[in-house]
N, C-alpha and C. Protein backbone atom coordinates (compact mmCIF):
# COMPACT_ATOMS: atom_id res chain seq x y z
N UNK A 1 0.85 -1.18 0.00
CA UNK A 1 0.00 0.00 0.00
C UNK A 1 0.89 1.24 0.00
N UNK A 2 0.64 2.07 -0.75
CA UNK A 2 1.25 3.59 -1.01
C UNK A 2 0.57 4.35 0.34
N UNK A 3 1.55 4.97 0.70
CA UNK A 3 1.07 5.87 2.13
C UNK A 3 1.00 7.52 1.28
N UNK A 4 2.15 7.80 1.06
CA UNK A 4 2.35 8.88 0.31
C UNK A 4 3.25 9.12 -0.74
N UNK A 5 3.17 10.09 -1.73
CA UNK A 5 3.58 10.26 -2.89
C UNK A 5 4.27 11.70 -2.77
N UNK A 6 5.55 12.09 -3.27
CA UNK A 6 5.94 13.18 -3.33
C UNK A 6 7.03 13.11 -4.59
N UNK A 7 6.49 14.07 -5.60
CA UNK A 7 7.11 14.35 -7.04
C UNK A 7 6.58 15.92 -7.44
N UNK A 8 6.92 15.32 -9.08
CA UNK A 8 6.45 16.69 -9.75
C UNK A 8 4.87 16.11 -10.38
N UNK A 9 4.43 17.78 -10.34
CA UNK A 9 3.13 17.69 -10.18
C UNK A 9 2.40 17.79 -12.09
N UNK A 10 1.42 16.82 -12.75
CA UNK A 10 1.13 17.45 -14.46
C UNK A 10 -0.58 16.88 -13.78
N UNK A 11 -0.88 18.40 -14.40
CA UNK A 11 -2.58 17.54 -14.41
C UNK A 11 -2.68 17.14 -16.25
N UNK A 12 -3.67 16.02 -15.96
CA UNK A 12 -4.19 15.79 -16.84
C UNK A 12 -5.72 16.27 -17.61
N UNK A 13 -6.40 15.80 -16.45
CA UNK A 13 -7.42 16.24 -16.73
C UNK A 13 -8.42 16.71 -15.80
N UNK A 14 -9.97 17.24 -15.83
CA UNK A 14 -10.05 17.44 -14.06
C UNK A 14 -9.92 16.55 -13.33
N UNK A 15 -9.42 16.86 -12.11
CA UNK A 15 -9.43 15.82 -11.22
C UNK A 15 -8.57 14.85 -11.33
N UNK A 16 -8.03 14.97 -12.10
CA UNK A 16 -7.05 13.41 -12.32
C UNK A 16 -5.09 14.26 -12.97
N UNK A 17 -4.51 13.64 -12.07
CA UNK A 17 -3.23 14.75 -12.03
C UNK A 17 -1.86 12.84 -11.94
N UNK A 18 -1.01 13.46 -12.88
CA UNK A 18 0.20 12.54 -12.65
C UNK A 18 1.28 12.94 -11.83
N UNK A 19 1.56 12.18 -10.69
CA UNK A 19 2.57 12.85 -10.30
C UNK A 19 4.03 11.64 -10.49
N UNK A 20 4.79 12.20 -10.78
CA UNK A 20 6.60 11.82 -11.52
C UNK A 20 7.22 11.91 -10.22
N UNK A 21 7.30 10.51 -9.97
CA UNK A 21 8.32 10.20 -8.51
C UNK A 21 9.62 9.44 -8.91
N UNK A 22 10.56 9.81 -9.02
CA UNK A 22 12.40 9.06 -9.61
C UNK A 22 12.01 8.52 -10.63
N UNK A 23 10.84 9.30 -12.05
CA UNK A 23 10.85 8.65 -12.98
C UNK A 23 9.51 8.15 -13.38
N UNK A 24 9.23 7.40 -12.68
CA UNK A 24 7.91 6.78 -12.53
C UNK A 24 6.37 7.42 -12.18
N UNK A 25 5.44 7.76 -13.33
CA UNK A 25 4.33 8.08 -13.00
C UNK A 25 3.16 8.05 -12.71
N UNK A 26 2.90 8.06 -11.66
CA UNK A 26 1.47 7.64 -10.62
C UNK A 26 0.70 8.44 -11.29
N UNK A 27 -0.77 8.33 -11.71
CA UNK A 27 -2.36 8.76 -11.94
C UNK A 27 -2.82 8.88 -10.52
N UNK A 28 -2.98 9.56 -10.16
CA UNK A 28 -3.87 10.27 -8.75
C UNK A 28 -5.35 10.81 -9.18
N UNK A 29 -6.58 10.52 -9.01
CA UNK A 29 -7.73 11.19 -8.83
C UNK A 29 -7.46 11.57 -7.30
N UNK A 30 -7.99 13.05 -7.79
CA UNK A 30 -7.98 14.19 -6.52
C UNK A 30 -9.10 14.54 -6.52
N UNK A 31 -9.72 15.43 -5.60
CA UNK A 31 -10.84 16.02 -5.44
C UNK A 31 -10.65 17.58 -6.00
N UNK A 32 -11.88 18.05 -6.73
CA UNK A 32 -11.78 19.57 -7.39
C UNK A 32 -11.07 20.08 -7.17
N UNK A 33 -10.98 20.61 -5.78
CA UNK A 33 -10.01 21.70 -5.14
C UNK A 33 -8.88 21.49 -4.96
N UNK A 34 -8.35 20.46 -4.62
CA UNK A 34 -7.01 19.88 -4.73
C UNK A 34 -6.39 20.30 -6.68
N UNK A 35 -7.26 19.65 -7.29
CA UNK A 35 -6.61 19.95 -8.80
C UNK A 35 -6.58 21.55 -9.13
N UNK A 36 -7.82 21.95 -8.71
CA UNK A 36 -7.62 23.50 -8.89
C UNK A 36 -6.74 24.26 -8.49
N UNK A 37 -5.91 23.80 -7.16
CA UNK A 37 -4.63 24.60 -6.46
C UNK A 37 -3.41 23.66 -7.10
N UNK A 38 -3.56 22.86 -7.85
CA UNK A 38 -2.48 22.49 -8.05
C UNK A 38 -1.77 22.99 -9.20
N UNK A 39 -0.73 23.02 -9.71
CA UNK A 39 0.58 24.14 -10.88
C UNK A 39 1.07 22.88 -11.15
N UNK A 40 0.66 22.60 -12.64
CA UNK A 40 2.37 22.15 -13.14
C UNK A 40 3.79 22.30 -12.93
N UNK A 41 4.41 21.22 -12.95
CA UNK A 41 5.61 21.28 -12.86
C UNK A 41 6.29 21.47 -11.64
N UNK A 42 5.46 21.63 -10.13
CA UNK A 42 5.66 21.89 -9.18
C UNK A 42 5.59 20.79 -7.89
N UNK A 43 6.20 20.55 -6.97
CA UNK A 43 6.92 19.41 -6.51
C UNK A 43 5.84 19.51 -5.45
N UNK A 44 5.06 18.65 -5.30
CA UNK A 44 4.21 18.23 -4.06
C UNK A 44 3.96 16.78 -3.54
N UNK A 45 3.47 17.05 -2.59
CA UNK A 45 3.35 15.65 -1.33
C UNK A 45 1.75 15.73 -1.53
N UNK A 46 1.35 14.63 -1.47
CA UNK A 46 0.03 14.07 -1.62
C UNK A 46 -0.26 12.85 -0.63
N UNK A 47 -1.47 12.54 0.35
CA UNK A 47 -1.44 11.81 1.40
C UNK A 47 -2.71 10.52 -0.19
N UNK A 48 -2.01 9.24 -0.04
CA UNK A 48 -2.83 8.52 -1.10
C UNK A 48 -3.52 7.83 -0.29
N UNK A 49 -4.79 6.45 -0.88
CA UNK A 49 -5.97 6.08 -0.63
C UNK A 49 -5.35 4.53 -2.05
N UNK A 50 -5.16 3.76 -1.75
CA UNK A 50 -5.88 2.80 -2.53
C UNK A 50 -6.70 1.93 -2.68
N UNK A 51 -7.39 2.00 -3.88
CA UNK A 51 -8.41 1.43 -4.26
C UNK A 51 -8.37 0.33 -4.81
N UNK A 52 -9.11 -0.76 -4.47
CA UNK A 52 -8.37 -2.09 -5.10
C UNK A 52 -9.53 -2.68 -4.91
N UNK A 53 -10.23 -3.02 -6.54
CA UNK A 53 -11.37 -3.90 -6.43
C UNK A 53 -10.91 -5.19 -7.55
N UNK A 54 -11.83 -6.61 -7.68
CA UNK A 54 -11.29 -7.38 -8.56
C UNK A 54 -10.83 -6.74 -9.71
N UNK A 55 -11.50 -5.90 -10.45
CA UNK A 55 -11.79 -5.03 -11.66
C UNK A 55 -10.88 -3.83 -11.62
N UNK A 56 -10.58 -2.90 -10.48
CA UNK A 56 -9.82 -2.16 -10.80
C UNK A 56 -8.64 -1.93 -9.69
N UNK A 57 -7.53 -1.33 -10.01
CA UNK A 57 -6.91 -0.51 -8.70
C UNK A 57 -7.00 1.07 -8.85
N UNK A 58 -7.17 1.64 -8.01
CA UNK A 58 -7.11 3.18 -8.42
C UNK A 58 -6.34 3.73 -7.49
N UNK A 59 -5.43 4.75 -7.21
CA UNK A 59 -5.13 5.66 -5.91
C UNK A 59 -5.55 7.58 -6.39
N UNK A 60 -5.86 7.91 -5.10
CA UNK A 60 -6.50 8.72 -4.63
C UNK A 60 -5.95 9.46 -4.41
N UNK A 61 -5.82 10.81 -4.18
CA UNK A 61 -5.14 11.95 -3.76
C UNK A 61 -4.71 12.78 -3.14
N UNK A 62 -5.04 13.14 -1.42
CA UNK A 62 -5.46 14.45 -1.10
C UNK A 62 -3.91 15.32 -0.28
N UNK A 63 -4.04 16.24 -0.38
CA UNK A 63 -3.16 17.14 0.30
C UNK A 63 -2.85 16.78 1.98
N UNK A 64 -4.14 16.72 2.45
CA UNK A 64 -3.89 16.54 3.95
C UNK A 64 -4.20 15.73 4.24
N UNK A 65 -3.72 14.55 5.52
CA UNK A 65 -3.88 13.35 6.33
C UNK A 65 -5.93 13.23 6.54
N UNK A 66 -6.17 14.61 7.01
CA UNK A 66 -7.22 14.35 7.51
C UNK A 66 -8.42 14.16 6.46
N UNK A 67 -8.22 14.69 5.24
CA UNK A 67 -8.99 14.42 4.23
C UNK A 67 -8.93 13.09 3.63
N UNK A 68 -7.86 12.70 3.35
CA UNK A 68 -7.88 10.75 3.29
C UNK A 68 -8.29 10.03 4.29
N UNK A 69 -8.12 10.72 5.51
CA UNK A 69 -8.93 9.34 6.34
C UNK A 69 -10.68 9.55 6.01
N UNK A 70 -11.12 10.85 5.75
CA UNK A 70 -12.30 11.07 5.33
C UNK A 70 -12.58 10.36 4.18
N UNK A 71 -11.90 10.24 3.20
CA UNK A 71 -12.06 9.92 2.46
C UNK A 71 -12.36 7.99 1.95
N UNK A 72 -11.34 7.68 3.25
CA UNK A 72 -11.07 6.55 3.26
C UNK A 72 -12.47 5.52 4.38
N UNK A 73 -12.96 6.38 5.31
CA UNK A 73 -14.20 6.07 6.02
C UNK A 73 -15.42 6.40 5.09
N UNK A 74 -15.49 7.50 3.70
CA UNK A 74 -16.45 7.47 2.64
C UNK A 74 -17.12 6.64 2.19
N UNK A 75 -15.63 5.60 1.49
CA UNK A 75 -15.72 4.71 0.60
C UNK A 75 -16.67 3.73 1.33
N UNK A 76 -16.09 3.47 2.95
CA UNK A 76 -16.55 1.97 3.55
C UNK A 76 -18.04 1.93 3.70
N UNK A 77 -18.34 3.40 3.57
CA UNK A 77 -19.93 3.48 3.42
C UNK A 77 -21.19 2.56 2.66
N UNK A 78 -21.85 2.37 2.66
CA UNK A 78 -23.07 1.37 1.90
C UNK A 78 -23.05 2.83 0.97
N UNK A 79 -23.08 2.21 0.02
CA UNK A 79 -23.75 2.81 -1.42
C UNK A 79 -22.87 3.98 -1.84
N UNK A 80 -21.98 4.06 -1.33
CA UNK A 80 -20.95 5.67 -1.62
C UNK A 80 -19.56 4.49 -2.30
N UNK A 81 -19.28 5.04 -3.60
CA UNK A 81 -17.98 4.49 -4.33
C UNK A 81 -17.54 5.53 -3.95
N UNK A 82 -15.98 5.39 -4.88
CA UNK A 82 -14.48 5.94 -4.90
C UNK A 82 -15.05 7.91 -5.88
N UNK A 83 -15.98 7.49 -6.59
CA UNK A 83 -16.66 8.75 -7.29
C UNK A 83 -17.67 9.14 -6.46
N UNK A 84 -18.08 8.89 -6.24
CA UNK A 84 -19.14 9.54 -5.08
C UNK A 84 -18.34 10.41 -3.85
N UNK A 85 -17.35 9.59 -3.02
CA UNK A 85 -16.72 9.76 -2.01
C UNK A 85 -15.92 11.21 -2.36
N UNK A 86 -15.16 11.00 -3.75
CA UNK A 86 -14.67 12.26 -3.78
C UNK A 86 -15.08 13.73 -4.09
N UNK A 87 -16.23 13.34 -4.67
CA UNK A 87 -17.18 14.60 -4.59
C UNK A 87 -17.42 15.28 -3.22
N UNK A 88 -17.77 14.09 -2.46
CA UNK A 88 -18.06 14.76 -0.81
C UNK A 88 -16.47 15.39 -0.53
N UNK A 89 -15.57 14.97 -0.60
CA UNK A 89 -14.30 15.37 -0.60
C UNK A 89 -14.30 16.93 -1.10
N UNK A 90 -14.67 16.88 -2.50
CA UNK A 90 -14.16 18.61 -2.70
C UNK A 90 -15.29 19.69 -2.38
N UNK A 91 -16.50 19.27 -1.49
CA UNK A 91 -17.00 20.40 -0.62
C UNK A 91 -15.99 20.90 0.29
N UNK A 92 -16.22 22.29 0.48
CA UNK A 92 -15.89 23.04 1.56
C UNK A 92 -15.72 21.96 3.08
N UNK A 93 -14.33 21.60 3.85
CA UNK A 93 -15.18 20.88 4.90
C UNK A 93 -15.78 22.03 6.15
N UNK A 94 -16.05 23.30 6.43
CA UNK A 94 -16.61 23.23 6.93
C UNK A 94 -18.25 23.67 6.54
N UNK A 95 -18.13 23.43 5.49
CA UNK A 95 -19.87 23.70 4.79
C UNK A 95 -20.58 22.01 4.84
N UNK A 96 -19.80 21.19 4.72
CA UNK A 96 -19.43 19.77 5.53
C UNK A 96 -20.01 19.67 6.46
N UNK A 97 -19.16 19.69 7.12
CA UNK A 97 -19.26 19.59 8.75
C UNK A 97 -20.54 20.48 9.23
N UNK A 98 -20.96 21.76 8.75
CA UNK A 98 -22.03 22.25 9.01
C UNK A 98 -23.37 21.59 8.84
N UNK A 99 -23.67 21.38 7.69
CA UNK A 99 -24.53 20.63 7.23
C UNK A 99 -25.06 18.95 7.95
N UNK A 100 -23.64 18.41 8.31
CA UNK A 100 -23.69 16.62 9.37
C UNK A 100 -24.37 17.70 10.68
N UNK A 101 -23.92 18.28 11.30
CA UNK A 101 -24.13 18.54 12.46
C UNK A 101 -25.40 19.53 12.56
N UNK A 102 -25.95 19.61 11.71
CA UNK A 102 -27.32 20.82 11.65
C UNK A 102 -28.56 19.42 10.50
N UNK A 103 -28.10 18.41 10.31
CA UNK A 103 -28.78 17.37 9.07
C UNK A 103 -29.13 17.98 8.86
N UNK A 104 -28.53 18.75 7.41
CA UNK A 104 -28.89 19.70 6.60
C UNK A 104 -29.27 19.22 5.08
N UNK A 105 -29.90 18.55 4.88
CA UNK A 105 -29.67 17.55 3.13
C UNK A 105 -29.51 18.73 2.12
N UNK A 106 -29.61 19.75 2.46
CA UNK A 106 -29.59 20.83 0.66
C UNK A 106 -28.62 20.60 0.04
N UNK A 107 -27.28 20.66 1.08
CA UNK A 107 -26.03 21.13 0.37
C UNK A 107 -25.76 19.28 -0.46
N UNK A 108 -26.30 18.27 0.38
CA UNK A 108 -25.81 16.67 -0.07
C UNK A 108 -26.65 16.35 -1.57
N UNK A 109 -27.86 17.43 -1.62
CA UNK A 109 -28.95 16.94 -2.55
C UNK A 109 -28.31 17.76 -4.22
N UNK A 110 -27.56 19.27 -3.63
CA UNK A 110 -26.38 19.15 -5.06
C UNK A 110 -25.64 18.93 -5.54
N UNK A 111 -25.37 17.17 -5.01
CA UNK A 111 -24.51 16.95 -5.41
C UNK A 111 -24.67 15.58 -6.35
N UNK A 112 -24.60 15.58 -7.79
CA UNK A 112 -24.84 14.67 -9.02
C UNK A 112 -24.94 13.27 -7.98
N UNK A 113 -26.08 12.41 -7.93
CA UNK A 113 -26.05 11.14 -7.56
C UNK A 113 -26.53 11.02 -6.13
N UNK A 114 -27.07 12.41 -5.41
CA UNK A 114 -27.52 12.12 -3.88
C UNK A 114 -28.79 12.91 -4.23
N UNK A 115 -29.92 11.93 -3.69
CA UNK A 115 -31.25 12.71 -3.54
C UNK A 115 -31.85 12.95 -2.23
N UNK A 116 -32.86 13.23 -2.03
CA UNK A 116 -33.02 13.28 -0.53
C UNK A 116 -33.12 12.71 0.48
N UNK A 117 -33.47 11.24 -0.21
CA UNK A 117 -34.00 9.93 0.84
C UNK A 117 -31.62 9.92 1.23
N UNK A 118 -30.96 9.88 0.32
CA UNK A 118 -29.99 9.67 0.52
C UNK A 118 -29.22 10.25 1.60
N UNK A 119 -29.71 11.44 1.14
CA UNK A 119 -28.87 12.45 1.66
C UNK A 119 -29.32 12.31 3.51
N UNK A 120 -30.24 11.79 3.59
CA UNK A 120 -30.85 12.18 5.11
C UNK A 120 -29.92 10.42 5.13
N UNK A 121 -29.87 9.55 5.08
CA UNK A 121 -29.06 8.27 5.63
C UNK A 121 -27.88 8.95 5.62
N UNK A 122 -26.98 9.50 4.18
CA UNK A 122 -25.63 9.78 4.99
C UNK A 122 -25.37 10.51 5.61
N UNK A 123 -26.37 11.69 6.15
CA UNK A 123 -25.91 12.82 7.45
C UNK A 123 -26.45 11.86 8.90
N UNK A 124 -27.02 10.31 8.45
CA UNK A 124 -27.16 10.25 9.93
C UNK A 124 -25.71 9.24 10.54
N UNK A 125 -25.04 8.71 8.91
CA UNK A 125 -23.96 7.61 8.89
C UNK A 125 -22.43 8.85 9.18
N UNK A 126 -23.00 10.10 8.63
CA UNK A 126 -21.60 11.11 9.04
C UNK A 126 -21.61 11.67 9.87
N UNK A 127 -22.87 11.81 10.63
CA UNK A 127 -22.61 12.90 11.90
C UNK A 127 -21.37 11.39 13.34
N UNK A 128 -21.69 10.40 13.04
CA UNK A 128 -20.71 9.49 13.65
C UNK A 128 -19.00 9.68 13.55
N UNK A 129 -18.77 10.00 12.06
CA UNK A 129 -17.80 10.45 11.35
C UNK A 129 -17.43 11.55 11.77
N UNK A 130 -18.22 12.82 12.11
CA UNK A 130 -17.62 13.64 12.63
C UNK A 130 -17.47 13.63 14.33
N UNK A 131 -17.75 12.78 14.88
CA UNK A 131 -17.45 13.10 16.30
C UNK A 131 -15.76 11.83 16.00
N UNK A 132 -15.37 11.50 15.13
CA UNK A 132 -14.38 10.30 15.24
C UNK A 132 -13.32 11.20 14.33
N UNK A 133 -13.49 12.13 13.41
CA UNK A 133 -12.28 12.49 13.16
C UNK A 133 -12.96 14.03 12.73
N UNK A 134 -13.03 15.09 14.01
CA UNK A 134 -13.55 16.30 13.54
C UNK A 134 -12.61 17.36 12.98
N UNK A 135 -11.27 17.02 12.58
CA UNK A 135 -10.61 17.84 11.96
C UNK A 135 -10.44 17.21 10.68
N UNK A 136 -11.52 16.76 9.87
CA UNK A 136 -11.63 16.24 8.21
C UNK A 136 -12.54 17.07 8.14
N UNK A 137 -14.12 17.71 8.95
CA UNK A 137 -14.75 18.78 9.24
C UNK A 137 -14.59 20.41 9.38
N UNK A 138 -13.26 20.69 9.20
CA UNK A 138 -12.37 22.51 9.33
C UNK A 138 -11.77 22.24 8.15
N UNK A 139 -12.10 24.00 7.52
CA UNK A 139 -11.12 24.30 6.35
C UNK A 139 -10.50 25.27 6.80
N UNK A 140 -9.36 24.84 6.73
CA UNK A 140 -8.05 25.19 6.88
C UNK A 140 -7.09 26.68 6.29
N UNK A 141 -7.98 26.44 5.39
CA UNK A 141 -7.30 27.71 4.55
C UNK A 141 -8.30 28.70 4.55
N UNK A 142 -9.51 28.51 4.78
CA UNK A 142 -10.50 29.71 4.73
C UNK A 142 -11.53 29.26 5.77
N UNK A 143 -12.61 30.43 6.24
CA UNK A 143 -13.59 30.75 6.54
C UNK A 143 -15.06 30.86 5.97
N UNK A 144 -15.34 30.10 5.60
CA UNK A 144 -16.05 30.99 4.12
C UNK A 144 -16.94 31.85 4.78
N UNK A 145 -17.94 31.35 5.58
CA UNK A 145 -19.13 32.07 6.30
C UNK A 145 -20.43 30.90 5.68
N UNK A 146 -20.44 30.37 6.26
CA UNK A 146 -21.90 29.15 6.10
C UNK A 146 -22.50 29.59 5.53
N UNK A 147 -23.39 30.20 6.12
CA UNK A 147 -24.71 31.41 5.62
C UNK A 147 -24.66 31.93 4.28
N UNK A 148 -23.41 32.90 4.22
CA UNK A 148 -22.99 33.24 3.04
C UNK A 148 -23.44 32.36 1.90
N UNK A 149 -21.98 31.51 2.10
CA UNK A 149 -22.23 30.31 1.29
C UNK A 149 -23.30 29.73 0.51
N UNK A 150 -24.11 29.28 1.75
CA UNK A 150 -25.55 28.60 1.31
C UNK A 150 -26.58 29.36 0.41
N UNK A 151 -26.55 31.09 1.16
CA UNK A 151 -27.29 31.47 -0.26
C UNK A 151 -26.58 32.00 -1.27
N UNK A 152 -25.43 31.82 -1.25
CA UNK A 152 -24.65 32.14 -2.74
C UNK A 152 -24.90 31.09 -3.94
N UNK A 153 -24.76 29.88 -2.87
CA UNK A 153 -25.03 29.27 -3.61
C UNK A 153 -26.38 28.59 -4.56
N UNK A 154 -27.12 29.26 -3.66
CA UNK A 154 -28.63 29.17 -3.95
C UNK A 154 -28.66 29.82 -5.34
N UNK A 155 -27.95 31.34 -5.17
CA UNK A 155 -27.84 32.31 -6.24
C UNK A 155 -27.57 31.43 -7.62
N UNK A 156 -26.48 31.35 -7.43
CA UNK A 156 -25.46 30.54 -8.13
C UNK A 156 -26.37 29.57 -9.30
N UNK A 157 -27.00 28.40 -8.54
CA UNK A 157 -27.83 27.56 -9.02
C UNK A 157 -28.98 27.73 -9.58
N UNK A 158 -29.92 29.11 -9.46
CA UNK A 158 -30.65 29.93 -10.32
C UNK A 158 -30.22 30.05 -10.98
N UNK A 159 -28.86 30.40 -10.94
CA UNK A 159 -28.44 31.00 -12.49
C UNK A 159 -27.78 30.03 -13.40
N UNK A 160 -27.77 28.72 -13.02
CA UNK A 160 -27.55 27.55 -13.95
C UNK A 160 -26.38 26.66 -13.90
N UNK A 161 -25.28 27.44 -12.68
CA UNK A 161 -24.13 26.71 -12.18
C UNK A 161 -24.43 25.32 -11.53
N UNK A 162 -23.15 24.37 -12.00
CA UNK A 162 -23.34 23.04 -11.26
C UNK A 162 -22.74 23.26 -9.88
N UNK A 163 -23.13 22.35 -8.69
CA UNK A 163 -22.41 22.46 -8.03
C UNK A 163 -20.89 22.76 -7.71
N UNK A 164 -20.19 21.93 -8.36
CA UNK A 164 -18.57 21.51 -8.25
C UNK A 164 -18.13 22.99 -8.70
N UNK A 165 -18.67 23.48 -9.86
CA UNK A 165 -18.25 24.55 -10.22
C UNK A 165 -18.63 26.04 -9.01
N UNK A 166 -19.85 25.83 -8.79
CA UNK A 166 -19.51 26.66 -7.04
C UNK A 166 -19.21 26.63 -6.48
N UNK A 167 -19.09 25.61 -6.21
CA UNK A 167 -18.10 25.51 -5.04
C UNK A 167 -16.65 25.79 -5.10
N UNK A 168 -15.81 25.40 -6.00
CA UNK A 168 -14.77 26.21 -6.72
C UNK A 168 -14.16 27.48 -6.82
N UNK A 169 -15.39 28.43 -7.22
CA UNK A 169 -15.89 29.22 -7.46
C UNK A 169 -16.02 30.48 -5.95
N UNK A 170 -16.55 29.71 -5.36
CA UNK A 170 -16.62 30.33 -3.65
C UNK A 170 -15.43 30.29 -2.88
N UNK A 171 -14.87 28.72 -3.56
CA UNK A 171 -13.07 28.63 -2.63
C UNK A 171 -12.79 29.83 -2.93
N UNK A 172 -12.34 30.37 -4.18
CA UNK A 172 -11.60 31.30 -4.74
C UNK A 172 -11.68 32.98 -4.26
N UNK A 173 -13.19 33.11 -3.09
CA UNK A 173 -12.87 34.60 -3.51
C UNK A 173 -12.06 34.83 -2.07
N UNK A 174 -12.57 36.30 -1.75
CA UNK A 174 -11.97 36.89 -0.90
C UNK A 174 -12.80 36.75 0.34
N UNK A 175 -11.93 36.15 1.60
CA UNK A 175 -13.35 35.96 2.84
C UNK A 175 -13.82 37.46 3.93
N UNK A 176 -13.03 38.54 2.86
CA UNK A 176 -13.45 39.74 4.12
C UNK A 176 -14.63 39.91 3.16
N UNK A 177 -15.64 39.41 1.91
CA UNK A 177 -16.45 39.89 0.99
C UNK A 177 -17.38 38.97 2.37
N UNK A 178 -18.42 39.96 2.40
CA UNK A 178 -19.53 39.24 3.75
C UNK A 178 -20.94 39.34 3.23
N UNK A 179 -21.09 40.33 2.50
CA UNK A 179 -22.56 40.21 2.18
C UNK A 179 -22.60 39.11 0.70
N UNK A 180 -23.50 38.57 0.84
CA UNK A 180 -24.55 37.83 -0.52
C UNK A 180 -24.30 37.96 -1.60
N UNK A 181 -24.63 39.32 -1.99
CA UNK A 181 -24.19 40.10 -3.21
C UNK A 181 -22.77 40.23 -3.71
N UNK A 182 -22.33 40.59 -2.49
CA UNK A 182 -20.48 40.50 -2.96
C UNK A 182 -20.01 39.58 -3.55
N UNK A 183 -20.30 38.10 -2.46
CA UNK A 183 -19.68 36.94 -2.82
C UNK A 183 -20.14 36.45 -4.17
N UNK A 184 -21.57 36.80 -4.47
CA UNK A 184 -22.27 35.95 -5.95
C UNK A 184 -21.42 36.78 -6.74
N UNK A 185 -21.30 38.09 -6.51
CA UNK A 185 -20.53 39.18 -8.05
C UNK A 185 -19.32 38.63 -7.96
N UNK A 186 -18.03 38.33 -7.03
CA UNK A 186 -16.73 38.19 -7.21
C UNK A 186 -17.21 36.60 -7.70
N UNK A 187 -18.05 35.62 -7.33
CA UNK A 187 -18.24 33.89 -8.12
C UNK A 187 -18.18 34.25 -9.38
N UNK A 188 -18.61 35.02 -9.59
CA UNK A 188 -19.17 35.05 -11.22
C UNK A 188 -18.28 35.49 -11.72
N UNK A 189 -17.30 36.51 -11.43
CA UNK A 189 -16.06 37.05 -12.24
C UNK A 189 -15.39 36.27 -12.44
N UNK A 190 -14.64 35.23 -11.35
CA UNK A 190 -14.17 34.20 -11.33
C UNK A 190 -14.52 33.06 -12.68
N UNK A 191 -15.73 33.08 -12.64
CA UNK A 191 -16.98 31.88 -13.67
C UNK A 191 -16.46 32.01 -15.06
């Protein structure tokens, strides 16, 4: 089993990035945000996940420890694959973590492949998840503002955006922008 990977960094395509270790190049599926911060040609450490079914092997991607073990308690889930799992992966975790701890299904129901009956089983199979590893639940690099968020993204989805792409979209702006309006106008410049 691969623990971790550290080379040079080529994406390929979304989500799916090679990284060149003494030569040799590993295929990594990452989650959105991970590929979106990632630069060619640039030397990074990646915490891996493998996947190993009769049919396939795959490894996995993420930047930090605590997002692979999330990632890695996803998979063991009833009815959540290696594609499913990483979608939950490139939400915001604490729009995440908000949502398990408030059973919130909106934010689980935009996401391609979760409907509502779903979404209410896995906030009752993750709120467990978050009392067992609540720092896969904090983002690290930002604040976004929940609230914000939720009706930005509301905005957002009126206006015909997929999820993944808002969410993206919201990583990117600036977190002193506080009102509604701000955050939807700087998404969209971004868009």
């Amino acid at each position: 089993m691969i623990s971790h990977l550290h080379g040079t960094v080529k994406k390929l395509k979304p989500g799916v990035l090679s990284v060149d270790v003494s030569n040799v190049g590993y295929l990594l599926n990452v989650p959105l945000d991970v590929w979106d911060g990632s630069t060619d040609e640039i030397d990074a450490t990646f915490f891996v996940y493998t996947y190993v079914r009769e049919d396939r092997l795959e490894l996995f991607g993420f930047i930090d420890w605590s997002s692979r073990m999330l990632f890695a308690h996803l998979v063991k889930m009833s009815g959540i694959g290696p594609s499913l799992a990483l979608e939950l992966c490139s939400v915001p975790r604490n729009m995440l973590g908000k949502a398990i701890s408030e059973q919130d299904c909106e934010l689980l129901t935009s996401i391609k492949g979760i409907g509502k009956k779903r979404a209410e089983k896995l906030l009752l199979e993750l709120k467990s998840l978050l009392e067992l590893i609540p720092g896969a639940f904090t983002d690290s690099n930002k604040d976004l503002g929940a609230q914000y968020d939720k009706d930005a993204m509301d905005a957002l989805k009126v206006l015909g955006y997929d999820s993944p792409t808002i969410i993206s979209a919201l990583k990117e702006i600036s977190p002193d922008l506080k009102s509604t309006e701000e955050r939807v106008t700087a998404a969209l410049r971004s868009l």
